[in-house]
PDB file of N, CA and C in Angstrom:
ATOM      1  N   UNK A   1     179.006  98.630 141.921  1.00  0.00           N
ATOM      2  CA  UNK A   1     179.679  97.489 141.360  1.00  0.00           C
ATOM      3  C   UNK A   1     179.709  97.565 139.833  1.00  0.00           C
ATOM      4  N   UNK A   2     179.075  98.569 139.535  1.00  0.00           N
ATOM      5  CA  UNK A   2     178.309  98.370 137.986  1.00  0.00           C
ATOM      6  C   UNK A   2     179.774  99.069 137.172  1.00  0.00           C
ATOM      7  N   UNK A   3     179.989 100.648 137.721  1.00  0.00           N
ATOM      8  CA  UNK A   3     180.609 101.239 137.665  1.00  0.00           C
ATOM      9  C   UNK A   3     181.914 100.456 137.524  1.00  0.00           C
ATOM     10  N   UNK A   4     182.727  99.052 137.958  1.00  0.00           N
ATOM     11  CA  UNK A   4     183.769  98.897 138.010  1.00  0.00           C
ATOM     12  C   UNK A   4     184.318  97.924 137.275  1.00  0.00           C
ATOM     13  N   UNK A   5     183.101  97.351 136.463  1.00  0.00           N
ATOM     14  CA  UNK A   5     183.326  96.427 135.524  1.00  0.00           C
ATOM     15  C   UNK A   5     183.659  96.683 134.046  1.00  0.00           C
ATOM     16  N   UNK A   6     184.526  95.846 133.653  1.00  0.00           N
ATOM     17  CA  UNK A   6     185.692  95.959 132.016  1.00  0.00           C
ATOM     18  C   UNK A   6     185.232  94.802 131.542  1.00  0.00           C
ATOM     19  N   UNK A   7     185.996  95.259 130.036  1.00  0.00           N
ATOM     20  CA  UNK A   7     185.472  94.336 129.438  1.00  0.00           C
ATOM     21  C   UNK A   7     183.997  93.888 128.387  1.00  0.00           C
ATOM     22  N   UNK A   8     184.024  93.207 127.819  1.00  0.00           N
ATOM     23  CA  UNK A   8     182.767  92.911 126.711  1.00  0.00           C
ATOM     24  C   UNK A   8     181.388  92.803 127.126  1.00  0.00           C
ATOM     25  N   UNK A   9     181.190  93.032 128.668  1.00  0.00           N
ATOM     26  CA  UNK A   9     179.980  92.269 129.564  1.00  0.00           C
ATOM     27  C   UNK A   9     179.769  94.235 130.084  1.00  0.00           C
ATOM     28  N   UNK A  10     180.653  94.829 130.235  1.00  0.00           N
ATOM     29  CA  UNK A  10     180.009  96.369 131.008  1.00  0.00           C
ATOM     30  C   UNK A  10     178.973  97.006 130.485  1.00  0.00           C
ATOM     31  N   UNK A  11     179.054  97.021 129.051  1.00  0.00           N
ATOM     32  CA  UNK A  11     177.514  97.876 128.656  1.00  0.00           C
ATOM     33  C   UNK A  11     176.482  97.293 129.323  1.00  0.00           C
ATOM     34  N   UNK A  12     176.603  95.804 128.779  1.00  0.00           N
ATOM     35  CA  UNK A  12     175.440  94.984 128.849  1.00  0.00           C
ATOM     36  C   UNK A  12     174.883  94.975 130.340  1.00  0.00           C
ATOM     37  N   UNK A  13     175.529  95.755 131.491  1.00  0.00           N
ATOM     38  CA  UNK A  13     175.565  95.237 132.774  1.00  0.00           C
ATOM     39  C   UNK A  13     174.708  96.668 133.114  1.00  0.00           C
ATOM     40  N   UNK A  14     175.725  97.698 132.407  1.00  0.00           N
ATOM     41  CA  UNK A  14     175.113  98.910 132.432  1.00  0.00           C
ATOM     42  C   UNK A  14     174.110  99.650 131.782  1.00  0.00           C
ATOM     43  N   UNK A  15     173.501  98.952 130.707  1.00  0.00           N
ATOM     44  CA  UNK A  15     171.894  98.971 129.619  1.00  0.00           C
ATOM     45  C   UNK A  15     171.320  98.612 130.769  1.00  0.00           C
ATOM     46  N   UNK A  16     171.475  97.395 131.283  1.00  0.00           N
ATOM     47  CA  UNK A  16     170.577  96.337 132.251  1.00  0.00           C
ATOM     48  C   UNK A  16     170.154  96.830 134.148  1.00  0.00           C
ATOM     49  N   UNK A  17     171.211  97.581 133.965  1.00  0.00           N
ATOM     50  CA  UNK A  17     171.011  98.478 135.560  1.00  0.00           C
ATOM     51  C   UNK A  17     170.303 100.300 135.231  1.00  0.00           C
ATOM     52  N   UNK A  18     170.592 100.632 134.369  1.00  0.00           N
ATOM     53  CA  UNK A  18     169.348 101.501 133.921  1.00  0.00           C
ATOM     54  C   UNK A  18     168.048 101.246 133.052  1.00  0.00           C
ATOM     55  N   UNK A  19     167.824  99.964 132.410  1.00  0.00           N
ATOM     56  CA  UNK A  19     166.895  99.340 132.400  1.00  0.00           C
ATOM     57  C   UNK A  19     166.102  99.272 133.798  1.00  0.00           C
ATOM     58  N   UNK A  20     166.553  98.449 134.164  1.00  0.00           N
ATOM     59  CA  UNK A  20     165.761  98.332 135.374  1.00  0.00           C
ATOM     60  C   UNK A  20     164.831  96.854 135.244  1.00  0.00           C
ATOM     61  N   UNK A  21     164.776  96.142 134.090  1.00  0.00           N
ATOM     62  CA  UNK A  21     163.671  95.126 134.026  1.00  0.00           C
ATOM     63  C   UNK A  21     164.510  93.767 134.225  1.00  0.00           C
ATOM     64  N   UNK A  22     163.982  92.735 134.282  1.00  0.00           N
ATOM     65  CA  UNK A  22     164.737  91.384 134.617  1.00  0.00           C
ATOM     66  C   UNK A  22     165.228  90.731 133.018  1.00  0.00           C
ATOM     67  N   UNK A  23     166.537  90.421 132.567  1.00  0.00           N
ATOM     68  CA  UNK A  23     166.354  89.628 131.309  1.00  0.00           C
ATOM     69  C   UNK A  23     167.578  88.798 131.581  1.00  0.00           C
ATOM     70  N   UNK A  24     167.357  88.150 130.581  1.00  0.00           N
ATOM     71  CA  UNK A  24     168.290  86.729 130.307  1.00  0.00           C
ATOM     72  C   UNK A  24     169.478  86.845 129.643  1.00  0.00           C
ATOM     73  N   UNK A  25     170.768  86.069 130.216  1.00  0.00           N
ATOM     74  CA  UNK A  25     172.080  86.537 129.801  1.00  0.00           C
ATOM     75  C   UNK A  25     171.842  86.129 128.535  1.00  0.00           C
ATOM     76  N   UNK A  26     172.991  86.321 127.305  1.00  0.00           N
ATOM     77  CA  UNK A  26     173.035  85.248 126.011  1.00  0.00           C
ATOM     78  C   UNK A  26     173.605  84.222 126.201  1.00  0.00           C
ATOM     79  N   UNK A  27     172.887  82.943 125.982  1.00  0.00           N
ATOM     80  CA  UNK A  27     173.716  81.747 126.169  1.00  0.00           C
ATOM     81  C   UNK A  27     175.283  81.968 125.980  1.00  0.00           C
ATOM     82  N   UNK A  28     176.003  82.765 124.904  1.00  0.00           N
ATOM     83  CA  UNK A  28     177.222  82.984 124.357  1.00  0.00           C
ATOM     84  C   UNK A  28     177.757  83.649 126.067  1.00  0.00           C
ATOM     85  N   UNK A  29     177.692  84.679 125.861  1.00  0.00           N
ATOM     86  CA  UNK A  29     178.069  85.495 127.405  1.00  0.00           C
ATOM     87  C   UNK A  29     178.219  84.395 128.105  1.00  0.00           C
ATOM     88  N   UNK A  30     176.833  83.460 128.822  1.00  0.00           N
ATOM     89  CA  UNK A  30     177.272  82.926 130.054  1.00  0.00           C
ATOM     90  C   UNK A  30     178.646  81.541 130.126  1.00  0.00           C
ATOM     91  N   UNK A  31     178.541  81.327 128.603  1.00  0.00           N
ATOM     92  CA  UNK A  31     179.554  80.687 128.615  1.00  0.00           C
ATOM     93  C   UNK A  31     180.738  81.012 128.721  1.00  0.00           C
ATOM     94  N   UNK A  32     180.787  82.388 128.522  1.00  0.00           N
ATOM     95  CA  UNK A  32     182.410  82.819 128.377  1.00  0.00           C
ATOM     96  C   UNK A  32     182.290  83.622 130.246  1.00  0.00           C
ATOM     97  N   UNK A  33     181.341  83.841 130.430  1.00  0.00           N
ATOM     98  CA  UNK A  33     181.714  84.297 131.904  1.00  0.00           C
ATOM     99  C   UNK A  33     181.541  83.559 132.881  1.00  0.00           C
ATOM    100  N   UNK A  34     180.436  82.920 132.812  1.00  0.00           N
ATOM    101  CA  UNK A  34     179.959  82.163 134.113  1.00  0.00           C
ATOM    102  C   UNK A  34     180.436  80.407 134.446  1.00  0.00           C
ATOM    103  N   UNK A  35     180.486  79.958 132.737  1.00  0.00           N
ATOM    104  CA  UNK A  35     180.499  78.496 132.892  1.00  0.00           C
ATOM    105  C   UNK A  35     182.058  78.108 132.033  1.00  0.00           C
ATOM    106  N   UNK A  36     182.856  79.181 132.157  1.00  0.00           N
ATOM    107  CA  UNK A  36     184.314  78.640 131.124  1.00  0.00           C
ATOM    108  C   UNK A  36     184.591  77.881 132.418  1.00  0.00           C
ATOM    109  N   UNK A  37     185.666  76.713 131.625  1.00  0.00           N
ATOM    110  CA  UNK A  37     185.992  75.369 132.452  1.00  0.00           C
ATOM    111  C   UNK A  37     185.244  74.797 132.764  1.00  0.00           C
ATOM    112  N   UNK A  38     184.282  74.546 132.813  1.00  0.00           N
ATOM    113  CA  UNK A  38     183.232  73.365 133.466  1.00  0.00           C
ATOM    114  C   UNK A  38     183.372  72.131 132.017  1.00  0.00           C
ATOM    115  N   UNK A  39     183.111  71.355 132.650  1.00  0.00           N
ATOM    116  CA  UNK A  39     183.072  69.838 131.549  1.00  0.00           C
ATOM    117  C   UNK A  39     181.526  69.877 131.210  1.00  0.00           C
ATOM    118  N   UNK A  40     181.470  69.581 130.299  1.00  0.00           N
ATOM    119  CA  UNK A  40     180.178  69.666 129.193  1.00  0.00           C
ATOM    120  C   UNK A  40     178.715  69.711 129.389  1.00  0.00           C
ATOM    121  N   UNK A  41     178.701  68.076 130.610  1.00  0.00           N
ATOM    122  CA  UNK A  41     177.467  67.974 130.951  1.00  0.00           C
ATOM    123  C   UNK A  41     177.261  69.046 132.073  1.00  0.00           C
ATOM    124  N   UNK A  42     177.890  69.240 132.867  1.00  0.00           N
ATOM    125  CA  UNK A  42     178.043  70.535 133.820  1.00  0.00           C
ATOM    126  C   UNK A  42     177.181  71.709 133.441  1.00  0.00           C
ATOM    127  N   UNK A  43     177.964  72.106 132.171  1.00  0.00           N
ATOM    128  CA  UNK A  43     177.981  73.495 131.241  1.00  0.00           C
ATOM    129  C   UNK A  43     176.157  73.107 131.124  1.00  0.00           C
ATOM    130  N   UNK A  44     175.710  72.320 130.588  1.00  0.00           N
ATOM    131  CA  UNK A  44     174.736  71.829 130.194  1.00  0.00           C
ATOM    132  C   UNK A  44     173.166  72.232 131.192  1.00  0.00           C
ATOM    133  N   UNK A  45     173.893  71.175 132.404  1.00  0.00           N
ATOM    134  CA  UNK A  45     173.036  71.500 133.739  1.00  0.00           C
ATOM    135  C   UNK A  45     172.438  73.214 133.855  1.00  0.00           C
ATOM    136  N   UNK A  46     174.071  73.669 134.059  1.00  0.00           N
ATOM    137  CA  UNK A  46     173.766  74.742 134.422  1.00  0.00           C
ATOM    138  C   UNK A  46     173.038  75.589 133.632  1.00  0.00           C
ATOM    139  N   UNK A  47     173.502  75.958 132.564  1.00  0.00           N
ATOM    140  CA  UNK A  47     172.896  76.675 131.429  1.00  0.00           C
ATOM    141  C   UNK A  47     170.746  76.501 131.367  1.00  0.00           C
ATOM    142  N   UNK A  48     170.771  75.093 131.218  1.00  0.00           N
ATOM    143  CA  UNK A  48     169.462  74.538 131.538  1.00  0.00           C
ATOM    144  C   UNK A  48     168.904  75.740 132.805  1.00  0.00           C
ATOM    145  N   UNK A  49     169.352  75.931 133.500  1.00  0.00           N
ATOM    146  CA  UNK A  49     168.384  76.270 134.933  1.00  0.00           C
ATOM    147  C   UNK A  49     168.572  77.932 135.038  1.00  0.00           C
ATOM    148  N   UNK A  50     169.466  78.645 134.075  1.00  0.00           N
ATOM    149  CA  UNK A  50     169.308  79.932 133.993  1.00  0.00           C
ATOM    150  C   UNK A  50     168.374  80.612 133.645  1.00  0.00           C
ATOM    151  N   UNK A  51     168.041  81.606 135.010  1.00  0.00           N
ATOM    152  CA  UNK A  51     166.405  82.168 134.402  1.00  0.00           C
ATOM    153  C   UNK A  51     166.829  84.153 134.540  1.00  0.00           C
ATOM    154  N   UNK A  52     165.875  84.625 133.776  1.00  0.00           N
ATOM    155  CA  UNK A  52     166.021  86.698 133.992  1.00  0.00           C
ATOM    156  C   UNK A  52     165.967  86.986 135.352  1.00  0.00           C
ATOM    157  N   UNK A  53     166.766  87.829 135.377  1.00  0.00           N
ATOM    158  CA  UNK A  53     167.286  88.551 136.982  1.00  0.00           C
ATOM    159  C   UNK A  53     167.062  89.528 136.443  1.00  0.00           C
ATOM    160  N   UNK A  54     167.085  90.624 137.815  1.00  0.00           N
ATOM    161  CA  UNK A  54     166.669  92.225 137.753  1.00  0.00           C
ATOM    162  C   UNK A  54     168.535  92.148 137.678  1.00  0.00           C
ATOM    163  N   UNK A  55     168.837  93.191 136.964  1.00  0.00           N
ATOM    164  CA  UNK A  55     170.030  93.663 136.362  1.00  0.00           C
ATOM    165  C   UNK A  55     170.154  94.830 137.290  1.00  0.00           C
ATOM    166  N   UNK A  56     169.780  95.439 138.058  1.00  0.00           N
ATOM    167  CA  UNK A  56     169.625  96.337 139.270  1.00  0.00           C
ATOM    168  C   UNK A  56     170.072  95.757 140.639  1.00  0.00           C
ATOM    169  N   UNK A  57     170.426  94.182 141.042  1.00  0.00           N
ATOM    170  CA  UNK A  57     170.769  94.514 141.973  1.00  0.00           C
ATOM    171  C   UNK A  57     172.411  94.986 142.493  1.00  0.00           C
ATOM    172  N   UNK A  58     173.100  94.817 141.574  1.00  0.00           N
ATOM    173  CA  UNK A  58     174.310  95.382 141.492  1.00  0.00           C
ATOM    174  C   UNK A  58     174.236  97.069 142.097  1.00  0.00           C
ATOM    175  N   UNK A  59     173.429  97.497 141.432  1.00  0.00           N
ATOM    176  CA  UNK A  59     173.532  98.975 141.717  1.00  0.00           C
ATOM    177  C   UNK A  59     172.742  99.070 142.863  1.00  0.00           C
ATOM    178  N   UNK A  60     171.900  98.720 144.015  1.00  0.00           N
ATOM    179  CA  UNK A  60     170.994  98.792 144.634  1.00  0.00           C
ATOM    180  C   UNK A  60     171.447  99.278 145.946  1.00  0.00           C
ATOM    181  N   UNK A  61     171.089 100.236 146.718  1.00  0.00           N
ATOM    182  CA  UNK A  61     172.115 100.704 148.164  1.00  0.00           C
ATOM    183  C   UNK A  61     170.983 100.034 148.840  1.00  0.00           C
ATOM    184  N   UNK A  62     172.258  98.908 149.934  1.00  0.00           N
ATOM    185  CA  UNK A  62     171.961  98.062 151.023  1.00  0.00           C
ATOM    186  C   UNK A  62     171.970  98.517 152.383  1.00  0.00           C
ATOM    187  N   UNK A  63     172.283  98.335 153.403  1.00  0.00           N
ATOM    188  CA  UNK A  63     172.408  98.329 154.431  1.00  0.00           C
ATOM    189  C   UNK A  63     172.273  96.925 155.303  1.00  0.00           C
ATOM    190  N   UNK A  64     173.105  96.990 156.105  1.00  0.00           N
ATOM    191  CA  UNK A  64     173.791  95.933 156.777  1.00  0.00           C
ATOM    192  C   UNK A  64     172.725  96.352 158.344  1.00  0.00           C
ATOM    193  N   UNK A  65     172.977  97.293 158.371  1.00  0.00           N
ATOM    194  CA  UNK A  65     172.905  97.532 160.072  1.00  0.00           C
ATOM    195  C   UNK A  65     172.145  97.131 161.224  1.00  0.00           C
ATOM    196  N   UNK A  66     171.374  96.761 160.645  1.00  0.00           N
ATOM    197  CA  UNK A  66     169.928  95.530 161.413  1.00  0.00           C
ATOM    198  C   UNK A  66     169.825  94.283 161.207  1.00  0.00           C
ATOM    199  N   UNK A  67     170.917  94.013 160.527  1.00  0.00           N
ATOM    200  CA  UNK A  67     170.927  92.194 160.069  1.00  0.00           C
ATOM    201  C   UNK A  67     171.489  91.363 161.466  1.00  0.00           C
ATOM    202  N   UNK A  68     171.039  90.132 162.085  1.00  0.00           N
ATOM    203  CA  UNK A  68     171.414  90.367 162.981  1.00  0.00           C
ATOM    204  C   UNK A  68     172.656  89.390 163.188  1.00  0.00           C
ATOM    205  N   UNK A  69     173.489  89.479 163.941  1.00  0.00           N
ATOM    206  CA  UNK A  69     174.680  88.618 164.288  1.00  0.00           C
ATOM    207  C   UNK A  69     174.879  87.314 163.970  1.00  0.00           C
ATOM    208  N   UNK A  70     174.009  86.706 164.389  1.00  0.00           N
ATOM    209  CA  UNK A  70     173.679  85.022 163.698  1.00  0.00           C
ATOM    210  C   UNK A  70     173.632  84.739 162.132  1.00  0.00           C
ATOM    211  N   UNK A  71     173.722  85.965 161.587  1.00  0.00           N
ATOM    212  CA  UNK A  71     174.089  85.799 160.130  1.00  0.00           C
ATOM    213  C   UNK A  71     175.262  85.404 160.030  1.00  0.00           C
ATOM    214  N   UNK A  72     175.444  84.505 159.300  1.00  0.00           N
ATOM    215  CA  UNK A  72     177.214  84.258 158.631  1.00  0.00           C
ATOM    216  C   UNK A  72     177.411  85.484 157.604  1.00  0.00           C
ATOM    217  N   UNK A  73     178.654  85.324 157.716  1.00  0.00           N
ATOM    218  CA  UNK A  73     179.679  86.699 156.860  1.00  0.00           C
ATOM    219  C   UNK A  73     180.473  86.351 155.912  1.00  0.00           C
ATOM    220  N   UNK A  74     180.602  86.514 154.734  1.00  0.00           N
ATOM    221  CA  UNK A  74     182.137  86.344 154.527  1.00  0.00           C
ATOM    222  C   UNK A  74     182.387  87.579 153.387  1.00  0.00           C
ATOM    223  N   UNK A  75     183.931  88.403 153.777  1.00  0.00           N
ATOM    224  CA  UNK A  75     184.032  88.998 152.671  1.00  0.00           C
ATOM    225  C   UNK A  75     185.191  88.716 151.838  1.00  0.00           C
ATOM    226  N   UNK A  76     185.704  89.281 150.444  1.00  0.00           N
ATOM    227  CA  UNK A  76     186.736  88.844 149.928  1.00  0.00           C
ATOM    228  C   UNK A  76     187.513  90.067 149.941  1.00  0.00           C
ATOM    229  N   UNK A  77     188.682  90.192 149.784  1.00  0.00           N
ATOM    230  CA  UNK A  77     189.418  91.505 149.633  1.00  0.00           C
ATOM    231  C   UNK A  77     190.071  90.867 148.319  1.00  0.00           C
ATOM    232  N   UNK A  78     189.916  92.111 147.436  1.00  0.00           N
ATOM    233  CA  UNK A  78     190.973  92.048 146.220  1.00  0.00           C
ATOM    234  C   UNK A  78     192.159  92.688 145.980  1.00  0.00           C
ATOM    235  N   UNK A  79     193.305  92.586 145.790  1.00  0.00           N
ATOM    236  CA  UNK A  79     194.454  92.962 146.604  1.00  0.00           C
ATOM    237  C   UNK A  79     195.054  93.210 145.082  1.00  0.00           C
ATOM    238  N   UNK A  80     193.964  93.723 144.151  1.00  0.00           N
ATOM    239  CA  UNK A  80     194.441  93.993 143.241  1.00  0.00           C
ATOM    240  C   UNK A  80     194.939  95.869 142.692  1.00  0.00           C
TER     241      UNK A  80
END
């Protein structure tokens, strides 16, 4: 996933997935990626409750194959 991302956010995605350690977006970033359009107090909430993630799980090989049926699914196709 790491590999397919453009834009002002790819280094930072790709420092952070060969890093390997958990850190915190820049308030600036999450506003322009995560929280554009939201109304103020929203922006606010959210921002408040953002904590460091491992920047690795993007790159991380999963497997599906034992998960069992009673899981819900959903995927998106980009038809771009």
């Amino acid at each position: 996933m790491v590999d397919t991302l453009t834009g002002p956010l790819a280094p930072y995605a790709r420092r952070g997935a060969r890093k390997g350690t958990p850190s915190e977006m820049s308030p600036l970033a999450a506003r322009l990626v995560l929280l554009d359009g939201m109304p103020r107090d929203r922006r606010q909430f959210v921002a408040g409750r953002m904590c460091a993630e491992s920047a690795r799980i993007p790159v991380e090989i999963v497997s599906r194959r034992d998960m069992p049926g009673e899981v819900p699914r959903t995927w998106i196709r980009d038809h771009a």
